[in-house]
Protein backbone atom coordinates (compact mmCIF):
# COMPACT_ATOMS: atom_id res chain seq x y z
CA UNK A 1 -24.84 7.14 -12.06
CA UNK A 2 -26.58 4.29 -14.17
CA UNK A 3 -25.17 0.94 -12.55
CA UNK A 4 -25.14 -0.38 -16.64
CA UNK A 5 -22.35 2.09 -17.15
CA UNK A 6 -20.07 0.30 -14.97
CA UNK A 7 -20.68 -2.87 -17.23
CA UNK A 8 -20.48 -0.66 -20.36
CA UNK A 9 -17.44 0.19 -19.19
CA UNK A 10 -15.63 -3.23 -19.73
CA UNK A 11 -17.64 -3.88 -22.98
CA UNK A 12 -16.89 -0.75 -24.46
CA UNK A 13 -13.78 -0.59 -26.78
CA UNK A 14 -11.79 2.88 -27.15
CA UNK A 15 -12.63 4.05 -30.89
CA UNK A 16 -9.13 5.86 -31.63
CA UNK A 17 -5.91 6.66 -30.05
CA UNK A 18 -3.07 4.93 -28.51
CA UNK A 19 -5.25 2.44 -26.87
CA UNK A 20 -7.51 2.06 -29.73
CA UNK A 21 -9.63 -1.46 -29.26
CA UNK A 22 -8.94 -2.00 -25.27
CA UNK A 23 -11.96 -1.69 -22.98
CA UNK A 24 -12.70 1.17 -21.11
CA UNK A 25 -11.96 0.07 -17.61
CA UNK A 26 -8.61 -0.95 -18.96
CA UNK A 27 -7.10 2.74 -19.92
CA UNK A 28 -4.36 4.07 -17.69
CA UNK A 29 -4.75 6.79 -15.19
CA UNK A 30 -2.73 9.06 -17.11
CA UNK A 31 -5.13 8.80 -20.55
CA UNK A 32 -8.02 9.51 -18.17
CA UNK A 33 -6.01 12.53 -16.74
CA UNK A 34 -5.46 13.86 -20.05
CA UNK A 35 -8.85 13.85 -21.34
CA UNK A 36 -9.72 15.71 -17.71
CA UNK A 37 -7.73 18.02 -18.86
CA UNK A 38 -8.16 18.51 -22.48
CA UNK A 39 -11.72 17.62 -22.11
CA UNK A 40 -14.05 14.52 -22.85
CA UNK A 41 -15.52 13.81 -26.25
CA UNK A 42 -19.35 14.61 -26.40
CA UNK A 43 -21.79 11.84 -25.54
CA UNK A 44 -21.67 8.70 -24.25
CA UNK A 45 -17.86 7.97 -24.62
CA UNK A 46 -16.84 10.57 -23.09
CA UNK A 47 -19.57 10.08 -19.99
CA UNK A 48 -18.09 7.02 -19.22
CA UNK A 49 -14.96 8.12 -19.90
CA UNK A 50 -15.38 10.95 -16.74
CA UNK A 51 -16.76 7.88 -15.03
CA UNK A 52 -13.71 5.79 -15.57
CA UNK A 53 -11.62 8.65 -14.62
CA UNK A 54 -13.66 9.80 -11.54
CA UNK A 55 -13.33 6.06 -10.18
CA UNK A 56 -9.58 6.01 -11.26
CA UNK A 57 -8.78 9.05 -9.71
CA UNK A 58 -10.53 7.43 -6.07
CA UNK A 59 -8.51 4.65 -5.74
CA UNK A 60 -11.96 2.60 -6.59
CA UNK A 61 -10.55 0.48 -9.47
CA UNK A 62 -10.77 -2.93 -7.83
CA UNK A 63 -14.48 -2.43 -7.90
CA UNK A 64 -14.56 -2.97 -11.59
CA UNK A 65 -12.81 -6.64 -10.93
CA UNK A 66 -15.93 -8.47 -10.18
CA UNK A 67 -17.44 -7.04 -13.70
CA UNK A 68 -14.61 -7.81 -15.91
CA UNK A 69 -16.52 -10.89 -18.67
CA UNK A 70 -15.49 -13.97 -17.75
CA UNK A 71 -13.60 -14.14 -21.56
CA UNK A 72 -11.55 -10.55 -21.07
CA UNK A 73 -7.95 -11.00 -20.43
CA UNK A 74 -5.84 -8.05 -19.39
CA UNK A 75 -3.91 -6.16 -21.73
CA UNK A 76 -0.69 -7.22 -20.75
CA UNK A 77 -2.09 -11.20 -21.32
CA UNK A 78 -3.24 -11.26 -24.97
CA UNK A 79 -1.65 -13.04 -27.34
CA UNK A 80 0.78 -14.64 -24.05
CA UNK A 81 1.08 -17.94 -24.56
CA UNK A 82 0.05 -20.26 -21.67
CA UNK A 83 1.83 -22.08 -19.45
């Protein structure tokens, strides 16, 4: 494994789909399961998609935190207004 893919995979958006736009790191378990499944698009998305899946799967997700850019907000945060 390149250590850059772990970066890539907060700065890279999903193309298409449900969760069209939201970084890779940020796609549920289940997505990831599915594409296990169905099987990964060719090339690089779908490399680092097995890599987000394969670190989902472990239980290593909090490894990502320390990665996440400084001016990413979580899904569920966008567009919340602050308090």
């Amino acid at each position: 494994m390149d250590p850059v893919d772990l970066h890539k995979l907060w700065h890279t958006s999903m193309p298409f789909g449900k969760y069209q736009g939201r970084a890779l790191a940020e796609l549920p378990g289940h997505y990831l399961n599915w594409f296990a499944r169905s099987g990964f698009p060719p090339g690089t998305l779908g490399r680092l998609l097995a890599l987000m899946q394969e670190i989902d799967h472990n239980g290593l997700r909090p490894l990502l935190a320390p990665l996440r850019p400084a001016h990413h907000q979580p899904a569920g945060k966008r567009g919340s207004p602050s308090t």
